[in-house]
C-alpha atoms as a PDB file:
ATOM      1  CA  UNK A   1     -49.683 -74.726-119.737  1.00  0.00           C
ATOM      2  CA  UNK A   2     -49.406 -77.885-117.280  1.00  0.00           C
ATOM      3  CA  UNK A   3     -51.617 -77.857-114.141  1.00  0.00           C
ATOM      4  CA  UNK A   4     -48.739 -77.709-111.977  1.00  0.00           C
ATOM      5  CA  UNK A   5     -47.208 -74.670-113.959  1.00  0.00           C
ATOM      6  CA  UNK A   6     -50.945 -73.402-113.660  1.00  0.00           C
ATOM      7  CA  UNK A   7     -50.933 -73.595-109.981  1.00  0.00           C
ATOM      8  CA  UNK A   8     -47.797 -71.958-109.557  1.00  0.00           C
ATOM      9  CA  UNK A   9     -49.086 -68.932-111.063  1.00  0.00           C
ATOM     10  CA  UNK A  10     -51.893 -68.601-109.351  1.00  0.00           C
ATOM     11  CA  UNK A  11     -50.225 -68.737-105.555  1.00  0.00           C
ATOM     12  CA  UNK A  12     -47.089 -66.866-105.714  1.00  0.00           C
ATOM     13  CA  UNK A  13     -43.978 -68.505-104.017  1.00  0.00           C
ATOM     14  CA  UNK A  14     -44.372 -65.925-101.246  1.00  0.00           C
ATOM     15  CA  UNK A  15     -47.473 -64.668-100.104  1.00  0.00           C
ATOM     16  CA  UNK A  16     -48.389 -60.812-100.841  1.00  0.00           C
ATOM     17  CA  UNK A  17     -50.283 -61.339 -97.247  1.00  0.00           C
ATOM     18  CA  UNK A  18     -47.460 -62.557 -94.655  1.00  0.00           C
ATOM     19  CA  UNK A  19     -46.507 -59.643 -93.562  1.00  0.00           C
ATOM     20  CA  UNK A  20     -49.713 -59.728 -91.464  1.00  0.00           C
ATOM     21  CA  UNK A  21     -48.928 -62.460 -89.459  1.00  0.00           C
ATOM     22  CA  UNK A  22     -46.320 -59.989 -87.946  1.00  0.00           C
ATOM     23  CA  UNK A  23     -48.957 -57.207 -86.904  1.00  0.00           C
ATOM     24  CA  UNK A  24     -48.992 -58.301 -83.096  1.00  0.00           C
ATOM     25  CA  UNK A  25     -52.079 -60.490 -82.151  1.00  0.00           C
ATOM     26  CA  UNK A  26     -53.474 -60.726 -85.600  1.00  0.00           C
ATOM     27  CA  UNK A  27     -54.183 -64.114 -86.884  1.00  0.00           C
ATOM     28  CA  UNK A  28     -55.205 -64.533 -90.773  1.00  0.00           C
ATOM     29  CA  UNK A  29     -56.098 -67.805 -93.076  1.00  0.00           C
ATOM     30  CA  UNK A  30     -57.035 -68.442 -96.711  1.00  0.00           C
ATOM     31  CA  UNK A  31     -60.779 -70.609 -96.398  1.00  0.00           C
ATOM     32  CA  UNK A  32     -60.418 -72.963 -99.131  1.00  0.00           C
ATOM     33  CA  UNK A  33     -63.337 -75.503 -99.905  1.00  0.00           C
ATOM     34  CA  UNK A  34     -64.038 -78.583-102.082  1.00  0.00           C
ATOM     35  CA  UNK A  35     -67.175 -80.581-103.464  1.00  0.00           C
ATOM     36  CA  UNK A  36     -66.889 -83.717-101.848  1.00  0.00           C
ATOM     37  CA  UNK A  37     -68.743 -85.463-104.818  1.00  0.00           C
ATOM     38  CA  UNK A  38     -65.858 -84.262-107.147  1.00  0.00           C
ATOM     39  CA  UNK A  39     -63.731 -87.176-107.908  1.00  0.00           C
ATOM     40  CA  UNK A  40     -60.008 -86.639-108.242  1.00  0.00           C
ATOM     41  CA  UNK A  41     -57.334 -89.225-110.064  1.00  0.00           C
ATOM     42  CA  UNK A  42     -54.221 -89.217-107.697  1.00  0.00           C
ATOM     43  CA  UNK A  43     -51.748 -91.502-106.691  1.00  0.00           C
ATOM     44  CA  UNK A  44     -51.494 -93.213-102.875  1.00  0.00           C
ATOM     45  CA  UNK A  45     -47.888 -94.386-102.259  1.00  0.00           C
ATOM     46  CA  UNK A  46     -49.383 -94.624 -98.156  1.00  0.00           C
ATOM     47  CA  UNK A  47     -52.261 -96.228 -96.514  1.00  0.00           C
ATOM     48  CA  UNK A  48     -54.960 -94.265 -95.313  1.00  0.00           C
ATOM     49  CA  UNK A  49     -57.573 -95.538 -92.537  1.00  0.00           C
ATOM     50  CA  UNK A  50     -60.154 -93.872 -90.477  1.00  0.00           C
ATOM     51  CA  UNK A  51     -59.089 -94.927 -86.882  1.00  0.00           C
ATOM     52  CA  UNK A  52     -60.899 -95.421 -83.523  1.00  0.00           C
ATOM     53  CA  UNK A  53     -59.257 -93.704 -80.394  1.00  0.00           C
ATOM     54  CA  UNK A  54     -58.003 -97.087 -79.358  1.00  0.00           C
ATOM     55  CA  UNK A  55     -56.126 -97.227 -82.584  1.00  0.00           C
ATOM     56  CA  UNK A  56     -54.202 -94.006 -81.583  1.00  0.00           C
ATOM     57  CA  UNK A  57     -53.716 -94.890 -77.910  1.00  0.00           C
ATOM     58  CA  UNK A  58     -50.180 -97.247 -78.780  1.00  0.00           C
ATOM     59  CA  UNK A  59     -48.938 -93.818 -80.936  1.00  0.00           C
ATOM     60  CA  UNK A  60     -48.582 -91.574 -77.852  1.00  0.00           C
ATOM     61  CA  UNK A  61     -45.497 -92.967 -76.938  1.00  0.00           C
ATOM     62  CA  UNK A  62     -44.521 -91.414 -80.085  1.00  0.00           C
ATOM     63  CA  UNK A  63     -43.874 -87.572 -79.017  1.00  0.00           C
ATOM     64  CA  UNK A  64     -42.581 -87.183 -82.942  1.00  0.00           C
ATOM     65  CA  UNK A  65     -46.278 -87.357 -83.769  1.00  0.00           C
ATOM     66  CA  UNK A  66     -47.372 -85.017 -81.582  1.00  0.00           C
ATOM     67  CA  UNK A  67     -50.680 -86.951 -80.332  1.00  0.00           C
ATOM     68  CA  UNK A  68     -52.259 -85.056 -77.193  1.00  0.00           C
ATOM     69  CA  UNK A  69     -54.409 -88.250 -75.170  1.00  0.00           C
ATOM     70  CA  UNK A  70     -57.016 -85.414 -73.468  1.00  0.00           C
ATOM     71  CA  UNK A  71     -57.057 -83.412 -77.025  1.00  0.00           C
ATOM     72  CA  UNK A  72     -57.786 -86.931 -78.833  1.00  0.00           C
ATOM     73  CA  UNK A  73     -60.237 -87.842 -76.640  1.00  0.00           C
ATOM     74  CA  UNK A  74     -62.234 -84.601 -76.298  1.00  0.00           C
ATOM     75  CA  UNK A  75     -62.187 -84.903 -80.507  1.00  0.00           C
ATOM     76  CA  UNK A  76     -63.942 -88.115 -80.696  1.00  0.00           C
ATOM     77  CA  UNK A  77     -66.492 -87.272 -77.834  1.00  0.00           C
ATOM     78  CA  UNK A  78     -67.407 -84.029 -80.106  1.00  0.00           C
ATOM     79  CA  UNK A  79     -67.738 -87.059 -82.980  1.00  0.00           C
ATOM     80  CA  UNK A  80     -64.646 -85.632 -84.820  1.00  0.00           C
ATOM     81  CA  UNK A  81     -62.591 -88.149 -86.906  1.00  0.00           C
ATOM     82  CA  UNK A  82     -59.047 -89.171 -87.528  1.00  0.00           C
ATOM     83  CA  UNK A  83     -57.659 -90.365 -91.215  1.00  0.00           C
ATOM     84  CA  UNK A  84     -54.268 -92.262 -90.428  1.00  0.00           C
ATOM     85  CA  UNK A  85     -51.360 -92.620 -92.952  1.00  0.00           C
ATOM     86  CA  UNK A  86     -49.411 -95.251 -93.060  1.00  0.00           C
ATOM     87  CA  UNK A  87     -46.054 -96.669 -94.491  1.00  0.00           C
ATOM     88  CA  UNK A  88     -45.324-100.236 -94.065  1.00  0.00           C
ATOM     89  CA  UNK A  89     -47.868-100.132 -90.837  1.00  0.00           C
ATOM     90  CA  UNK A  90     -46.330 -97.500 -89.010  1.00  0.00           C
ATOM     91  CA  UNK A  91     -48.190 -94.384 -88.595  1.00  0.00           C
ATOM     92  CA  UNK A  92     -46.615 -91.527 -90.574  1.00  0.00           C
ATOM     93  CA  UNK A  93     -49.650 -88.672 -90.734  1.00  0.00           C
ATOM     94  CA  UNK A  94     -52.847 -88.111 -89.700  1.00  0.00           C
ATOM     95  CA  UNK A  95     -55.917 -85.264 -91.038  1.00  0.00           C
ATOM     96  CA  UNK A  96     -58.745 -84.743 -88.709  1.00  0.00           C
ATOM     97  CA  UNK A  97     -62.423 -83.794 -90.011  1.00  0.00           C
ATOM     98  CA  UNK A  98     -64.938 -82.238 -87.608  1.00  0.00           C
ATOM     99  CA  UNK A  99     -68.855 -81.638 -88.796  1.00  0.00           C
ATOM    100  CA  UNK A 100     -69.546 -79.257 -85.957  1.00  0.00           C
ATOM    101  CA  UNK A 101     -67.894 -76.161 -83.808  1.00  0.00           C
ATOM    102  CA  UNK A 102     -64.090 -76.630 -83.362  1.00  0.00           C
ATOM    103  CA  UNK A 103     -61.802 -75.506 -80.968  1.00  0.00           C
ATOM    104  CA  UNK A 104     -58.932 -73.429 -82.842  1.00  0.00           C
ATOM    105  CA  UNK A 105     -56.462 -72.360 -80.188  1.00  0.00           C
ATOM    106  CA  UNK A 106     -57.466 -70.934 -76.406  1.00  0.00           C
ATOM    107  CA  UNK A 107     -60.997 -69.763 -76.817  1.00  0.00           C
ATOM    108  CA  UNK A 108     -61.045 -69.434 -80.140  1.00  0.00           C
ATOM    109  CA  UNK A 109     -63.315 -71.565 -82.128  1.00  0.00           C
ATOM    110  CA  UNK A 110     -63.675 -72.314 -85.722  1.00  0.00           C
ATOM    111  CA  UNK A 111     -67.208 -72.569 -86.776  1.00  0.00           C
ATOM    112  CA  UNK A 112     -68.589 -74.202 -90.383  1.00  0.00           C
ATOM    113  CA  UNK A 113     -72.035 -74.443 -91.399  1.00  0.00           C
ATOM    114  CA  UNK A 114     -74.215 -77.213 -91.011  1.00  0.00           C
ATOM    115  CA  UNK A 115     -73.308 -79.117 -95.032  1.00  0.00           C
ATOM    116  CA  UNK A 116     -69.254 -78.840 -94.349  1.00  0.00           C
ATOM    117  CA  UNK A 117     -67.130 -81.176 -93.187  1.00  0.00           C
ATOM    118  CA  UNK A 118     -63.956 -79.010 -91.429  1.00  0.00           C
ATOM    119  CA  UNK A 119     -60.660 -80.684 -92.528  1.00  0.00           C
ATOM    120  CA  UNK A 120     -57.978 -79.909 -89.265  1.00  0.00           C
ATOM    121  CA  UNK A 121     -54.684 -80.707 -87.776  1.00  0.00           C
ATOM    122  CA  UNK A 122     -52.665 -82.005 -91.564  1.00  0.00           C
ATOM    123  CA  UNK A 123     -49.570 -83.400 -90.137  1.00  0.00           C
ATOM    124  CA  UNK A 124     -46.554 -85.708 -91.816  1.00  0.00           C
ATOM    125  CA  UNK A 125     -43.676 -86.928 -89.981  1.00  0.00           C
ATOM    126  CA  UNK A 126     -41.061 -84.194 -91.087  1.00  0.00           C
ATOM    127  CA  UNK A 127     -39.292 -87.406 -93.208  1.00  0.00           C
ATOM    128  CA  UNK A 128     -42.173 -87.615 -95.209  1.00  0.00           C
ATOM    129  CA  UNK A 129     -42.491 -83.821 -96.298  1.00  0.00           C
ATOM    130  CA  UNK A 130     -41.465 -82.068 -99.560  1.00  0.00           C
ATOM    131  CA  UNK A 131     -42.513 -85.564-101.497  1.00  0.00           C
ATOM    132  CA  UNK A 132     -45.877 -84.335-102.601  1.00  0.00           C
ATOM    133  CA  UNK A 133     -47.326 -86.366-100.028  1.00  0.00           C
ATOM    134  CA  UNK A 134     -49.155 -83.312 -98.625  1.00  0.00           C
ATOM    135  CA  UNK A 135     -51.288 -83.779-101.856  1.00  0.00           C
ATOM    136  CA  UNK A 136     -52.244 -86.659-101.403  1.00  0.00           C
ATOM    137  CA  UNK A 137     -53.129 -86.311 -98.133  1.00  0.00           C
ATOM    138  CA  UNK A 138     -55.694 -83.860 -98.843  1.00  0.00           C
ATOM    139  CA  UNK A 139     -57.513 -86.344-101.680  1.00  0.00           C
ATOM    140  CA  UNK A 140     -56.782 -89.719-100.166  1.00  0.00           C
ATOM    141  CA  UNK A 141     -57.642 -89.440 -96.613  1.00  0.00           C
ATOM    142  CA  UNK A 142     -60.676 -87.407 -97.735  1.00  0.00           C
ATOM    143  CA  UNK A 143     -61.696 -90.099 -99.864  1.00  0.00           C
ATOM    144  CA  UNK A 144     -61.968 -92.562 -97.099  1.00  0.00           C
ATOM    145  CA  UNK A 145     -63.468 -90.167 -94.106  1.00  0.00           C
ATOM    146  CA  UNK A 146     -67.419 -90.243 -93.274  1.00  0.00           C
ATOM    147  CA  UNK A 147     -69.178 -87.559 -95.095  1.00  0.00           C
ATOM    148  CA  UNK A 148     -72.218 -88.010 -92.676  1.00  0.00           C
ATOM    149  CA  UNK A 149     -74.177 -86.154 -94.681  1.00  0.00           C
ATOM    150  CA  UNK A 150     -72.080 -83.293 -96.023  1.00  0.00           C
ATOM    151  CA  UNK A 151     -71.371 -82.207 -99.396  1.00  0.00           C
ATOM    152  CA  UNK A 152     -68.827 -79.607 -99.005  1.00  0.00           C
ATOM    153  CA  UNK A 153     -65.289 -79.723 -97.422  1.00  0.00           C
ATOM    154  CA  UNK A 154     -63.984 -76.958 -95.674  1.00  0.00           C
ATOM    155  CA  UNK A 155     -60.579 -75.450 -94.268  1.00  0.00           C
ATOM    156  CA  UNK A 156     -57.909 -73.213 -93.413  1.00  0.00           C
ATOM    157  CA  UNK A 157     -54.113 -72.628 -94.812  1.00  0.00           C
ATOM    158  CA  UNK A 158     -52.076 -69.389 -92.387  1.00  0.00           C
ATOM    159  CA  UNK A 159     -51.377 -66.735 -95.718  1.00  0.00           C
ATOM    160  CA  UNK A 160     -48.154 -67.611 -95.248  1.00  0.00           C
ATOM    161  CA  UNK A 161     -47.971 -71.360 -96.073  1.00  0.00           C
ATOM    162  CA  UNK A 162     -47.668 -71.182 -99.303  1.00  0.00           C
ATOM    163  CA  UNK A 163     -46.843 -74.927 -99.603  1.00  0.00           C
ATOM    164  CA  UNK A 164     -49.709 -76.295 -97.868  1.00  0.00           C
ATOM    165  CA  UNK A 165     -51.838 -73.526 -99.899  1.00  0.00           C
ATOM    166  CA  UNK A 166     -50.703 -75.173-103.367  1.00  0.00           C
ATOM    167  CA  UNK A 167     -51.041 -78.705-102.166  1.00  0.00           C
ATOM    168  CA  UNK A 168     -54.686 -77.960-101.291  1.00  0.00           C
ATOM    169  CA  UNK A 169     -55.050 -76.569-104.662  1.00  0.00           C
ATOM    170  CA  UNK A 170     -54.087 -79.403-106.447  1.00  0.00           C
ATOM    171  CA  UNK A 171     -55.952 -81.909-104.532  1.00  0.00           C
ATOM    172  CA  UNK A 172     -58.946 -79.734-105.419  1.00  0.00           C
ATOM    173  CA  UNK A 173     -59.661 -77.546-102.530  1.00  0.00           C
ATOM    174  CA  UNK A 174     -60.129 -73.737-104.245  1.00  0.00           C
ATOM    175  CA  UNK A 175     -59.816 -70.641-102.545  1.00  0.00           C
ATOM    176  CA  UNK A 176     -63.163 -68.697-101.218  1.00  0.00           C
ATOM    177  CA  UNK A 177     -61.943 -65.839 -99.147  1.00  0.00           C
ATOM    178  CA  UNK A 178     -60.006 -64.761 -96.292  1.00  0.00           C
ATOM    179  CA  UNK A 179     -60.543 -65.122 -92.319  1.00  0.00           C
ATOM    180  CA  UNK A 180     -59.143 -64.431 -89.259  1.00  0.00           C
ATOM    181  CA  UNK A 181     -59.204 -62.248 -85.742  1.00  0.00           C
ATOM    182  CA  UNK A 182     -57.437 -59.833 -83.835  1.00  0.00           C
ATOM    183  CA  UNK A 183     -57.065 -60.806 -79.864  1.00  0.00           C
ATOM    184  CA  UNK A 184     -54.783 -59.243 -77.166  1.00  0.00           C
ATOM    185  CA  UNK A 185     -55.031 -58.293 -73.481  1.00  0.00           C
ATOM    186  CA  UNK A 186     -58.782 -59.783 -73.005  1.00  0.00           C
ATOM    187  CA  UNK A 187     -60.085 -58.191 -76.222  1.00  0.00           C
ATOM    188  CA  UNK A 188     -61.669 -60.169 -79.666  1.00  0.00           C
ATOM    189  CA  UNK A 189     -62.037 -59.237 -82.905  1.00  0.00           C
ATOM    190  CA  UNK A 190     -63.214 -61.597 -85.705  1.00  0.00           C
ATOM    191  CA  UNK A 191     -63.210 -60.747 -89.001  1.00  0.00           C
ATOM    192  CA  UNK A 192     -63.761 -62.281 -92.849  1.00  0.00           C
ATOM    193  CA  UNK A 193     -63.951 -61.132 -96.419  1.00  0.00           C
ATOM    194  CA  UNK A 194     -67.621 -62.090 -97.980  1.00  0.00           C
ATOM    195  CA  UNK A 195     -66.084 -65.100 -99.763  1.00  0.00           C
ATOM    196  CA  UNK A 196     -65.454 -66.497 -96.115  1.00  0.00           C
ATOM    197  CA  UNK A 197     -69.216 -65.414 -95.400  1.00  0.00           C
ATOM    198  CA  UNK A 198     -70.709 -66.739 -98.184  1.00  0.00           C
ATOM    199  CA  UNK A 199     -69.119 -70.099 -96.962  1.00  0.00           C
ATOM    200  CA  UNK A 200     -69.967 -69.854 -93.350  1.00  0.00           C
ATOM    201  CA  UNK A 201     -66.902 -69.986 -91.658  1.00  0.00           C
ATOM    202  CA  UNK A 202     -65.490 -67.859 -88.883  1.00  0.00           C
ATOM    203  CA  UNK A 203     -63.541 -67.703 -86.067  1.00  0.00           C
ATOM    204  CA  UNK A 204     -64.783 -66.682 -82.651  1.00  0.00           C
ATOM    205  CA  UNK A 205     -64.226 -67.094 -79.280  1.00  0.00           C
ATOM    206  CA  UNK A 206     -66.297 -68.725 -76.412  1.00  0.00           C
ATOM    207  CA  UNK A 207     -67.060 -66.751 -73.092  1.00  0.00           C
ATOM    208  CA  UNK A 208     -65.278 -68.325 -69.858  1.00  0.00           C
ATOM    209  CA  UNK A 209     -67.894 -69.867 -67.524  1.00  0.00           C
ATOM    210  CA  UNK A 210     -69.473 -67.538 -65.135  1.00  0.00           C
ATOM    211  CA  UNK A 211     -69.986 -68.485 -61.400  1.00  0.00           C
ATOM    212  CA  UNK A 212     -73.955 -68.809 -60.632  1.00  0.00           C
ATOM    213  CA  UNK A 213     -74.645 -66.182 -57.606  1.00  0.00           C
ATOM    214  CA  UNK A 214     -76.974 -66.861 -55.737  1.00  0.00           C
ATOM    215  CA  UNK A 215     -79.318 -63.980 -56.082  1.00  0.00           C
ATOM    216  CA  UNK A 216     -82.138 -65.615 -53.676  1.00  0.00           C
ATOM    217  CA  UNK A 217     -82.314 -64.636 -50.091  1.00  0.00           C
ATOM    218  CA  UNK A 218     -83.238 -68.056 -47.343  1.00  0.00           C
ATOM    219  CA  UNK A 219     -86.874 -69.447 -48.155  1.00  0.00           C
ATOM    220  CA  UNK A 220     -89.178 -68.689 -44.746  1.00  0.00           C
ATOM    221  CA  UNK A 221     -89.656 -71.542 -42.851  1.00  0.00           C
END
């Protein structure tokens, strides 16, 4: 049986777990990780570069990228980094790795342990989707990102991107477990199956800052 063939069978065409993302306020992803000393043949028909934020600052003009200047600054000040793709010098796509806490969405946070690197934010210009390019995303711009001192990769596919579930899988990336949380009107809930424990990730969400009062009464003079 061919690998692709192979991977077909192994993630259905639609996912046994979508009808989840339905169930009001629940959120749900397949954790998927990788060795990063595994090497992996694959083809690189665009250019991939680790970029400073002054190499993004000209693509904001660019709403079809969808390039937030406060969200790409707060990134690099948490030391995140950004893998460009390019076709013919333009910027096409763009994977972002984090080796610490992550903000997810609101107060949600993804956290990874300390020998991951978190893979976030995948994106291709919808022209360059459906080529296979999302494969070689995954392996090329992973190729050329720091490791600074990790050994593992780490990330998240929604259960029902089934796509973006078998790209991952042929660039490598297998499937460890399941993770998500439950959140509506104030309330939290995280939760993961022990293949997501086992590989230290989770979702959870930070507390809003509370207001010092002043608990002290005036010092005597």
């Amino acid at each position: 049986m061919s690998r692709r063939l192979a991977y077909k069978r192994r993630v259905p065409r639609k996912s046994p777990y979508a009808w989840l993302r339905r169930v009001p306020g629940i959120f749900l992803a397949r954790v998927m990780t990788r060795p990063l000393d595994e090497a992996l043949p694959g083809r690189s028909e665009l250019e991939y570069v680790v970029l400073a934020e002054a190499d993004l600052a000209p693509a904001y003009r660019d709403r079809s990228l969808h390039l937030d200047p406060t969200a790409v600054r707060t990134a690099f000040a948490r030391g995140d980094a950004c893998v460009g793709a390019f076709d013919a010098g333009r910027l096409v796509g763009y994977l972002w790795y984090s080796y610490a806490a992550t903000p997810h969405a609101g107060r949600v946070w993804v956290d990874v342990p300390a020998h991951a690197r978190y893979a976030y934010k995948a994106f291709l210009l919808p022209e360059y989707r459906g080529r296979g390019l999302g494969e070689e995303m995954y392996t090329s711009a992973g190729a050329v990102c720091p490791r600074a001192g990790r050994s593992i990769g780490i990330t998240y596919v929604l259960v029902d991107n089934v796509a973006s579930t078998i790209a991952a899988q042929r660039a490598g990336w297998r499937s460890v477990g399941f993770a998500g949380y439950w959140e509506k009107a104030g309330a939290f809930c995280g939760f993961r199956t022990p293949g997501a424990l086992r590989a230290g990730f989770r979702f959870w969400r930070r507390q809003p800052a509370v207001r010092a009062r002043r608990i002290l009464g005036p010092v005597p003079g």
